[in-house]
Protein backbone atom coordinates (compact mmCIF):
# COMPACT_ATOMS: atom_id res chain seq x y z
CA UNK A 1 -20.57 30.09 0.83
CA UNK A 2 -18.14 28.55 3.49
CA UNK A 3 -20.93 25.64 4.34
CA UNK A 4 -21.12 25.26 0.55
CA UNK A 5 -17.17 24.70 -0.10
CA UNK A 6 -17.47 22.89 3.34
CA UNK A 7 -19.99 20.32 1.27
CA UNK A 8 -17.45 20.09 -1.59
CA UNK A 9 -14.45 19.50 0.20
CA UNK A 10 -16.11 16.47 1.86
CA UNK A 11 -16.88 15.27 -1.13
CA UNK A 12 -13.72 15.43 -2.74
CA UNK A 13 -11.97 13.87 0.61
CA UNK A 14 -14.43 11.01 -0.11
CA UNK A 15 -13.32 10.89 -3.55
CA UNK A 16 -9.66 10.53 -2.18
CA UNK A 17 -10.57 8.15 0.00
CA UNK A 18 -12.15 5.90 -2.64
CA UNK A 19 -8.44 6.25 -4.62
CA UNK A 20 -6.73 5.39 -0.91
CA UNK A 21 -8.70 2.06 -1.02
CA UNK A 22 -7.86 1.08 -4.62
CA UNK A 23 -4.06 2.23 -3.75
CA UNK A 24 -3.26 0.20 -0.49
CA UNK A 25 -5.63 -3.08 -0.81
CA UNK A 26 -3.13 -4.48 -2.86
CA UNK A 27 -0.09 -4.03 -1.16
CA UNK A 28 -1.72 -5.58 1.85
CA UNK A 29 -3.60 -8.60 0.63
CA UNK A 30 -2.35 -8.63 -2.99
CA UNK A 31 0.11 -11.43 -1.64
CA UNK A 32 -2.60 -13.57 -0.17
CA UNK A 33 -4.84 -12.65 -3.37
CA UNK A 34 -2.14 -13.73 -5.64
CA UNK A 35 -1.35 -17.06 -3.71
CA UNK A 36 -4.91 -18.15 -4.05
CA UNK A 37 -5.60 -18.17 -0.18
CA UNK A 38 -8.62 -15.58 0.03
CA UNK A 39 -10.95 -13.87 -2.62
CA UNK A 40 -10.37 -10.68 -3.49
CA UNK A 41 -14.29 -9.43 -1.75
CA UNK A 42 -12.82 -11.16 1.51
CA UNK A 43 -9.46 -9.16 0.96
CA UNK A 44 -11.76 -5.99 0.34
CA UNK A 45 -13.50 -6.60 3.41
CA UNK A 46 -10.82 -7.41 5.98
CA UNK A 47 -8.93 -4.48 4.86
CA UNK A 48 -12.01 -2.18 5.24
CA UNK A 49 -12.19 -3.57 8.92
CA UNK A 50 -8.60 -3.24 10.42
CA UNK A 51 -7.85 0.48 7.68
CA UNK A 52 -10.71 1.85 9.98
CA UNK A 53 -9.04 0.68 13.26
CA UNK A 54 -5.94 2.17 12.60
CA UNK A 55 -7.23 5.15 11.16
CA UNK A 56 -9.37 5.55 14.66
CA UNK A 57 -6.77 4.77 17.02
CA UNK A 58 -3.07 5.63 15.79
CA UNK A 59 -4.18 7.59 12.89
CA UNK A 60 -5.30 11.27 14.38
CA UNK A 61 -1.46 11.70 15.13
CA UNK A 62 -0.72 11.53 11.55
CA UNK A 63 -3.62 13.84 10.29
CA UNK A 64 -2.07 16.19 12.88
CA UNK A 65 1.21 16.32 11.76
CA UNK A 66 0.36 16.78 7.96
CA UNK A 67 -2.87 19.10 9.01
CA UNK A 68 -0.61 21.78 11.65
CA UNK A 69 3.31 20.71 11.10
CA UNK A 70 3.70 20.56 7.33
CA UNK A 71 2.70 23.76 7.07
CA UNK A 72 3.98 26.99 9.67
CA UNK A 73 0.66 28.33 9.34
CA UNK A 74 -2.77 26.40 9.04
CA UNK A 75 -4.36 29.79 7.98
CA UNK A 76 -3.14 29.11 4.35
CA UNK A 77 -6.05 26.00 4.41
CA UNK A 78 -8.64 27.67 3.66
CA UNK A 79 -12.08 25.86 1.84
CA UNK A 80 -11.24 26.89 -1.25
CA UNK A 81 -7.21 25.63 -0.68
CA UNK A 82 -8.72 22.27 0.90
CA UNK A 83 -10.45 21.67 -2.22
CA UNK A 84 -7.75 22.31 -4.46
CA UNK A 85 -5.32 20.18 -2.62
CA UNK A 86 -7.98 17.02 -2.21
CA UNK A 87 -8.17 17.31 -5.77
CA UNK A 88 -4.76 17.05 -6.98
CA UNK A 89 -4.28 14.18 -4.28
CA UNK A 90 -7.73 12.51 -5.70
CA UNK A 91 -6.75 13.00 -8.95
CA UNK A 92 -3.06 11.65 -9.35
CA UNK A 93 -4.07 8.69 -7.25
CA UNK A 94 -7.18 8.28 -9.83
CA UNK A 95 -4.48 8.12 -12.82
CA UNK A 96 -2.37 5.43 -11.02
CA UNK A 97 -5.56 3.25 -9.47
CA UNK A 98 -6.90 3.50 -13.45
CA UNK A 99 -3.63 2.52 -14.53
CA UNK A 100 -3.64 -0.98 -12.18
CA UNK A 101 -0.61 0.26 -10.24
CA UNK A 102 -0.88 1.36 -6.24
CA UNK A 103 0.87 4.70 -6.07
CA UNK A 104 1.93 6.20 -2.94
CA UNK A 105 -1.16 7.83 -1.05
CA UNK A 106 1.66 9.44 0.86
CA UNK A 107 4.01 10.89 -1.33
CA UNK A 108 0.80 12.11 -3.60
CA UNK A 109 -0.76 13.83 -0.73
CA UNK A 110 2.79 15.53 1.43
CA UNK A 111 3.43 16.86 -2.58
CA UNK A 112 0.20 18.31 -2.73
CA UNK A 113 0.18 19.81 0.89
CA UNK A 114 3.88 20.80 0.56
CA UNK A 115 3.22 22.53 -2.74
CA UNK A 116 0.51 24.86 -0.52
CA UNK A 117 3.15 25.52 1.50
CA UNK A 118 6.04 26.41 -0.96
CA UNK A 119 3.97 28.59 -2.53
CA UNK A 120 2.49 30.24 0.32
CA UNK A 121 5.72 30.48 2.04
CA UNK A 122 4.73 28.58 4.95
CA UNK A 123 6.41 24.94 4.30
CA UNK A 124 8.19 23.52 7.14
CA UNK A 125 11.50 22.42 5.45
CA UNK A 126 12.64 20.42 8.58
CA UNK A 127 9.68 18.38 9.05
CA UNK A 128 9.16 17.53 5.00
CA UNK A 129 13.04 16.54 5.25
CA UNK A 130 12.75 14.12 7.87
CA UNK A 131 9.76 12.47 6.05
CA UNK A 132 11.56 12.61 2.51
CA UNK A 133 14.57 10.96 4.29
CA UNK A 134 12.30 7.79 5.54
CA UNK A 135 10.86 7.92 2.18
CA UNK A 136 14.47 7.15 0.62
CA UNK A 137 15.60 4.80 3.52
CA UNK A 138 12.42 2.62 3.89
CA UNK A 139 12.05 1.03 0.50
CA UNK A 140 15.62 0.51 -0.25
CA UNK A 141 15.79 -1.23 3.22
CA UNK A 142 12.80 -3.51 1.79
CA UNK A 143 14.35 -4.04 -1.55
CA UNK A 144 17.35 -5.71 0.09
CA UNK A 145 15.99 -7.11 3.19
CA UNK A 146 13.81 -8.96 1.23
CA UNK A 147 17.09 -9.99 -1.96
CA UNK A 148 19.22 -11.68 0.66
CA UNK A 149 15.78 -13.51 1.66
CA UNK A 150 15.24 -14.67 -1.22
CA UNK A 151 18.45 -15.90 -2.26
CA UNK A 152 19.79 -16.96 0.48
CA UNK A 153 17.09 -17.67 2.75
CA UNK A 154 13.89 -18.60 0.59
CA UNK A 155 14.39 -22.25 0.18
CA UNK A 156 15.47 -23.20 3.50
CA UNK A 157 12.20 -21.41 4.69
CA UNK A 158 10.21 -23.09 1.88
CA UNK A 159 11.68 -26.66 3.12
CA UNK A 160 10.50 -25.87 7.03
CA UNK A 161 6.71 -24.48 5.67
CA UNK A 162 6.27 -26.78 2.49
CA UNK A 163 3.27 -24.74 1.59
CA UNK A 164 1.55 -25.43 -1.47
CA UNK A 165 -0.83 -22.67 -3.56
CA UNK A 166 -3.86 -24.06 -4.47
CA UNK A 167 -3.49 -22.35 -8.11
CA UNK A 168 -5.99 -24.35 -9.90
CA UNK A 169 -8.48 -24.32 -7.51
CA UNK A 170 -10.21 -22.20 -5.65
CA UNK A 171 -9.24 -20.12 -2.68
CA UNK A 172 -7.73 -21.64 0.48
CA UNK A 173 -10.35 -19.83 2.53
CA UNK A 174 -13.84 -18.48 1.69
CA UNK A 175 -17.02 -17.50 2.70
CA UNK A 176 -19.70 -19.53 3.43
CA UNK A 177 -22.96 -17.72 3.19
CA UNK A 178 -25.32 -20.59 2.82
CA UNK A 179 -26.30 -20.64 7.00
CA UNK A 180 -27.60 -17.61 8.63
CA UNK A 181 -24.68 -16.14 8.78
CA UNK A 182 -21.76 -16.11 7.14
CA UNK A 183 -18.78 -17.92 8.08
CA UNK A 184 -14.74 -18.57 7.25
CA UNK A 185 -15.17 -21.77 5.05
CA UNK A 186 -11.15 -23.76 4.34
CA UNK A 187 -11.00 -26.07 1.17
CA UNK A 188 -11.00 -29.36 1.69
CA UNK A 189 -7.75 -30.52 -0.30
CA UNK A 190 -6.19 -27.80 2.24
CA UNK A 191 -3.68 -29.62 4.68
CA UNK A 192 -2.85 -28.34 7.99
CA UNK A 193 0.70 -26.67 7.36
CA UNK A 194 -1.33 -25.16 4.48
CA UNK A 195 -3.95 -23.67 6.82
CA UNK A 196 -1.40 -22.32 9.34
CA UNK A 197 0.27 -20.41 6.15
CA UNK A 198 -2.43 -19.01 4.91
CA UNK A 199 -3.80 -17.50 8.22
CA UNK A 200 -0.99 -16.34 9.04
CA UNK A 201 -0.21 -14.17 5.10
CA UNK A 202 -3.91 -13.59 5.54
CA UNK A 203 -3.46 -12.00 9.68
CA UNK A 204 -0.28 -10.03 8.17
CA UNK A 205 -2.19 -8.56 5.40
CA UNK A 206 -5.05 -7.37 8.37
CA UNK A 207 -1.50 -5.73 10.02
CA UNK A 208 -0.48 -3.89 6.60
CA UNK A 209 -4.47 -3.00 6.60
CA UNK A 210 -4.03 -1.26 9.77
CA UNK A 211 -0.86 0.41 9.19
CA UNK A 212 -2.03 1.57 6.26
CA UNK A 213 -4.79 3.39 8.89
CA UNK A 214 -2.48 4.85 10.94
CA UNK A 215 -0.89 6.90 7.62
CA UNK A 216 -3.35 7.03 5.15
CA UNK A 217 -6.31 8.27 6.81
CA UNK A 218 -4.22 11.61 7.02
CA UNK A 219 -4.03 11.93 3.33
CA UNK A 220 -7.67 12.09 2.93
CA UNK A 221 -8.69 14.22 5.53
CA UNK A 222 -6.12 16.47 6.82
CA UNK A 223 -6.25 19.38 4.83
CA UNK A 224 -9.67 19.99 6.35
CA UNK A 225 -8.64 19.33 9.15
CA UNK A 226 -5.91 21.83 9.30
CA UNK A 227 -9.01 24.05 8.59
CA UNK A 228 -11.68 22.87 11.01
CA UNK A 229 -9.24 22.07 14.26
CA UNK A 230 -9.99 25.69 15.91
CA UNK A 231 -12.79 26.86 14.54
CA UNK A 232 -15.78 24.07 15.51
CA UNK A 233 -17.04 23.53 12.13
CA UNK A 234 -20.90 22.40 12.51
CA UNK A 235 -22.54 21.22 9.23
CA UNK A 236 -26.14 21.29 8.77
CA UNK A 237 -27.69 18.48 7.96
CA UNK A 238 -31.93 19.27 7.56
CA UNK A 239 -32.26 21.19 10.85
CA UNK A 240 -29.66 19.27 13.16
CA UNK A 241 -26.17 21.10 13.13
CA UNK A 242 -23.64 18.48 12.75
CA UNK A 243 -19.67 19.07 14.20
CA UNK A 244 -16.78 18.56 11.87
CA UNK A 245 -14.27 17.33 14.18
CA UNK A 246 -11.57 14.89 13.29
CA UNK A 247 -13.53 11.66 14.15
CA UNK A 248 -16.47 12.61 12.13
CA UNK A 249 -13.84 13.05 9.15
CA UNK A 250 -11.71 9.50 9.92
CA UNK A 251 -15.27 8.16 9.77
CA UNK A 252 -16.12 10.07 6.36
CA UNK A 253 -12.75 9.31 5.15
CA UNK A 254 -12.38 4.95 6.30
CA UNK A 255 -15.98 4.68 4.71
CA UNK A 256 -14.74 6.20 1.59
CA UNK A 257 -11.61 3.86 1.96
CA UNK A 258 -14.38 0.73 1.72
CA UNK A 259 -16.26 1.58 -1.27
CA UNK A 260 -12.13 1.67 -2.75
CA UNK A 261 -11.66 -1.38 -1.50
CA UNK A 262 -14.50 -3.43 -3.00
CA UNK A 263 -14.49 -2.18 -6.17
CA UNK A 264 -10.93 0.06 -7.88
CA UNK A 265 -8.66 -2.12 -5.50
CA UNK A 266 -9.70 -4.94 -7.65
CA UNK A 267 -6.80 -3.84 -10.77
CA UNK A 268 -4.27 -3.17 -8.00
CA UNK A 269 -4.73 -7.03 -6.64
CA UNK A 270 -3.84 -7.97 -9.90
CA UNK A 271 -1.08 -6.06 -10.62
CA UNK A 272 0.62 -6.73 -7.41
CA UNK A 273 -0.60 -10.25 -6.87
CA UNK A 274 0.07 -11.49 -10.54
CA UNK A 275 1.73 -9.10 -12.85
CA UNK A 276 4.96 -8.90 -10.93
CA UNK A 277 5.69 -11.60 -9.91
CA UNK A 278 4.61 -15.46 -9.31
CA UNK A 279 3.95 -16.18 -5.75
CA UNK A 280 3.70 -18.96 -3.62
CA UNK A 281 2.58 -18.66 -0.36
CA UNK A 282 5.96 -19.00 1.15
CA UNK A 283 6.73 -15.81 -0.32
CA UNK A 284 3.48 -14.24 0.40
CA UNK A 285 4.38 -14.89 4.17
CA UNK A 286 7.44 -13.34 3.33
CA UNK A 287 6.97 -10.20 2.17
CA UNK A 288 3.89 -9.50 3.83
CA UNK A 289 5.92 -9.86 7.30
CA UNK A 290 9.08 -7.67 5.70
CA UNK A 291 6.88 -4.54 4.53
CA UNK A 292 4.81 -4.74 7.77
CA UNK A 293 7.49 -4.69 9.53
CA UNK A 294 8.87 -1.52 7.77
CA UNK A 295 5.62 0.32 7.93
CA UNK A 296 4.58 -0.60 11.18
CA UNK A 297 8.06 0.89 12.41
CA UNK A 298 7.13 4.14 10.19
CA UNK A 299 3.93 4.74 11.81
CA UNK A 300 5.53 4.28 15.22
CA UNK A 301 7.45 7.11 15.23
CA UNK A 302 4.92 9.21 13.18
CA UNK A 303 6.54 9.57 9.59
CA UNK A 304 3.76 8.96 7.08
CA UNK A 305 4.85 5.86 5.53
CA UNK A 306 4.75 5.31 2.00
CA UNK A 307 3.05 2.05 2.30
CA UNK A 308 2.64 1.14 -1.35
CA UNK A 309 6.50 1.33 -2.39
CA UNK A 310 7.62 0.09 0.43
CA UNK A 311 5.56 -3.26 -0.37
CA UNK A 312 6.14 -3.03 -4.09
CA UNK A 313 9.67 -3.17 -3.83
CA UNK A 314 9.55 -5.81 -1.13
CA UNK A 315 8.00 -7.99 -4.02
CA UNK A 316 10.27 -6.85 -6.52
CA UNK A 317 13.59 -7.08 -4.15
CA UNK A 318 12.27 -10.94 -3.01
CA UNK A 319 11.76 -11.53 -7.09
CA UNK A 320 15.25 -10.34 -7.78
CA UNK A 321 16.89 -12.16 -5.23
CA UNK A 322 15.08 -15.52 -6.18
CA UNK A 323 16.04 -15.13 -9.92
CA UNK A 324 19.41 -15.07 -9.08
CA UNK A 325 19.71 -17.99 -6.96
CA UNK A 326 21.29 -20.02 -9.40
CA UNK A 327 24.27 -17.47 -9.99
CA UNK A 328 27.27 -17.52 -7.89
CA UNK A 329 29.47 -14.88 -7.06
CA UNK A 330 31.67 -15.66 -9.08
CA UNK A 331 29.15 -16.36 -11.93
CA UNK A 332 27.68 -12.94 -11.87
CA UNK A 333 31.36 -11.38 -12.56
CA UNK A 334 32.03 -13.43 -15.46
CA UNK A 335 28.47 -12.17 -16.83
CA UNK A 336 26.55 -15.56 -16.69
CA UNK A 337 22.76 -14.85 -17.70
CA UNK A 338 20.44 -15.02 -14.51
CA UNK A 339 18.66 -18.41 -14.45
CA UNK A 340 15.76 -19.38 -11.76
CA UNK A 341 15.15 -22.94 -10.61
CA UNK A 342 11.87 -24.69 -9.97
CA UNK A 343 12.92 -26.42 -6.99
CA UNK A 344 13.94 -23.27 -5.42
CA UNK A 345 11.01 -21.43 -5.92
CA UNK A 346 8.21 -24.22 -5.37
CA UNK A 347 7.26 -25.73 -2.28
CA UNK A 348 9.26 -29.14 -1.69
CA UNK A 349 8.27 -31.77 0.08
CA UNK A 350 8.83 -31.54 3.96
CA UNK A 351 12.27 -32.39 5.02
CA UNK A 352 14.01 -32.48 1.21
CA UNK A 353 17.15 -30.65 0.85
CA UNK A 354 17.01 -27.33 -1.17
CA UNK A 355 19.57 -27.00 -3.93
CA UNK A 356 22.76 -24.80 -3.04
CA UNK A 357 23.28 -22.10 -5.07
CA UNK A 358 24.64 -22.80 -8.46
CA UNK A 359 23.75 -26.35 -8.07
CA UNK A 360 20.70 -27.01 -9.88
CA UNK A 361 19.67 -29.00 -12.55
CA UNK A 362 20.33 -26.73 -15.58
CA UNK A 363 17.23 -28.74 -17.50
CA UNK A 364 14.70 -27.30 -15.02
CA UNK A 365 15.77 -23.96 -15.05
CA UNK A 366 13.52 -21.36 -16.47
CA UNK A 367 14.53 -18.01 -17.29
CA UNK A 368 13.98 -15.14 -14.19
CA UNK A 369 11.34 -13.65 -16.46
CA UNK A 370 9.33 -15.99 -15.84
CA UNK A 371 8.87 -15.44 -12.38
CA UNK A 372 9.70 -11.82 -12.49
CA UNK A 373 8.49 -9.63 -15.09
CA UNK A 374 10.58 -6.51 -16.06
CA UNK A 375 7.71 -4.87 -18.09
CA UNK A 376 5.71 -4.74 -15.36
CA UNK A 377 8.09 -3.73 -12.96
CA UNK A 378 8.73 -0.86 -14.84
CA UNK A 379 5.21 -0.05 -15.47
CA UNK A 380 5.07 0.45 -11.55
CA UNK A 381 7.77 2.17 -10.57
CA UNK A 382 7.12 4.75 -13.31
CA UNK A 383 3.33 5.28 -12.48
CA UNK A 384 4.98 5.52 -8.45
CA UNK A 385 6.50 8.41 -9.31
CA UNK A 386 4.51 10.13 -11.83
CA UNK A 387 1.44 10.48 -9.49
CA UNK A 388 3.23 12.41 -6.95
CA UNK A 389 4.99 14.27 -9.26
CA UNK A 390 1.49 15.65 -10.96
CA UNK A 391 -0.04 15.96 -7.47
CA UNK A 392 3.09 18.15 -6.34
CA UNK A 393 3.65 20.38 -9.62
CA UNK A 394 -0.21 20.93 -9.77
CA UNK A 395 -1.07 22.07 -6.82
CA UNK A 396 1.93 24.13 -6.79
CA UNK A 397 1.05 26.22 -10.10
CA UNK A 398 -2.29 26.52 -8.84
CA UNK A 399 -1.44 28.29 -5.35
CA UNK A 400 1.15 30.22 -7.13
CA UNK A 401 -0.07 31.14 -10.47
CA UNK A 402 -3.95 31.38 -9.88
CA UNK A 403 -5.16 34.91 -8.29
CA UNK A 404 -8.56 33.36 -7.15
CA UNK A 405 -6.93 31.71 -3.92
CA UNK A 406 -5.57 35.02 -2.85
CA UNK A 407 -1.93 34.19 -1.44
């Protein structure tokens, strides 16, 4: 019976992981997706890559402090728990990846795992408050950090870069698979300060791609881990006896990240490359460098970061601040409507002198909605915290309400 809910729980950490990959491909590449510098099978594929190397390098700290610190005692994860929780975490993160938005992997699995606790008595208030504390701090830091870039910042940055997205063609870099094998092919209308951009949002994204490693990998495998760390779990496979330790499940878990990646991930590049807002590749550099910053900082000191609203509101906070670069100060008091201009947003030609604020032409400016939509916005930050939220209540009236788990 234990090898048989062994078998299951596998299965359903697989099933997480597939969610993880839809969830976090398109915070980390949805910039360079969206600004027409790599297909989205390339994105898929270099996030598969540098996920797994920070999942088997940085990562087994994380799946040890959600797997023995969350809880006081890793006796309440048993196989029948482990399943429980890796569905509620599967699950929610199903209902968000279906939906086209990223929701947290982290907030969706800490709910589930903390509800096990809670109800079990065991949670460990002290370490679930320093992580909901980051959780608070992090994105808000991102939301601004990245408002004051973009109004204050964006178009002096544009005017040194002067990158261009190649909208209505194809992507700035593909694949070449017509030799033997296959190669990094750059379009040729692509100009050198073009080229330098996009490796450089495209190397950023393959940072995010391993940050997201270092946290995420947890959320997909550490409930059985908190089960298998002391016991030696073997797993037999035909007549060879296979150990459960925690590489064998970051392996399990970063394969189950891929098959994510090249196929659910594909609504989340979308919705954070498109939907929210329109983005040259200036401002794919920009928040891709802003969020990795954030998480990388996260991971450092071994809070599992919430990766996907930490990005999000990056791109929302850099949208904001661009749509009100035509507003003064002074404006904004006396209620004038927010107003976005072209030539603050596009990429000028090198060495022409961005607009000051306030100063532009008032025939090219569109309205902010058309750079930043609000429907969408919404549609994401609702979804962010709805999935935890059904992850966390779940799993919570399961341990407590339902006699079959015995606590």
């Amino acid at each position: 019976m234990t090898e048989v809910l062994l078998i299951v729980g596998i299965l359903v950490a697989i099933f997480v992981g597939y969610n993880i990959g839809g969830a976090t491909t398109g915070p980390a590449f949805g910039p360079a997706v969206g600004a027409n510098v790599i297909t989205k099978v390339l994105a898929a594929g270099l996030m598969a890559v540098f996920f797994f190397l920070g999942a088997i390098t940085i990562g087994p700290q994380v799946v040890h402090t959600l797997g023995n610190d969350l809880v006081h005692d890793t006796g309440v994860f048993t196989m029948r728990s482990n399943v429980a929780v890796l569905f509620f975490i599967g699950g929610a993160l199903f209902l968000g990846n279906y939906a086209g938005v990223p929701a947290s992997t982290s907030m969706t699995a800490v709910g589930a795992i903390a509800a096990l606790g809670l109800a079990t008595g065991e949670l460990a208030l002290d370490v679930l408050g320093e992580i909901v504390i980051w959780w608070v701090v992090a994105p808000i830091t991102g939301f601004w950090v990245a408002g004051v870039v973009g109004r204050y910042f964006y178009p002096r940055i544009n005017e040194w870069v002067a990158i261009e997205t190649n909208r209505e063609g194809r992507e700035m870099i593909t694949i070449d698979r017509s030799g033997t094998l296959p190669r990094l092919q750059v379009g040729d209308s692509t100009n050198r300060r073009e080229i330098t951009g996009a490796f450089v949002v495209v190397a950023i994204g393959c940072l995010m791609g391993f940050s997201s490693g270092t946290s995420n990998i947890a959320n997909a495998i550490a409930p059985i881990y908190g089960t298998v760390s002391d016991s030696g779990t073997e797993l037999a496979i035909g007549s060879t006896a296979v150990p459960i330790d925690m590489t064998a499940l970051i392996v399990i878990g970063s394969g189950a990240v891929a098959i994510g990646c090249f196929t659910i991930a594909r609504r989340t590049l979308d919705t954070l490359g498109n939907d929210i807002t329109n983005l040259p590749l200036t401002a794919a550099i920009i928040v891709a460098v802003i969020s990795s910053t954030i998480v990388t900082g996260l991971s450092w000191i071994g809070i599992p970061a919430s990766f996907v609203v930490v990005a999000t509101m990056s791109i929302i906070g850099l949208g904001w601040g661009r749509a009100t670069r035509t507003t003064t100060l002074s404006g904004v008091r006396a209620g004038e409507e927010t107003r976005v201009s072209i030539g603050a947003l596009t990429a000028e030609e090198a060495g022409e002198t961005p607009p000051k604020i306030g100063e532009e032409n008032p025939e090219d400016i569109p309205a902010a909605s058309d750079l930043f939509d609000p429907s969408t916005t919404a549609r994401v930050i609702l979804m962010q915290n709805v999935v935890p939220i059904i992850s966390t209540v779940g799993a919570y009236l399961t341990f407590r309400f339902v006699p079959i788990f015995g606590f």
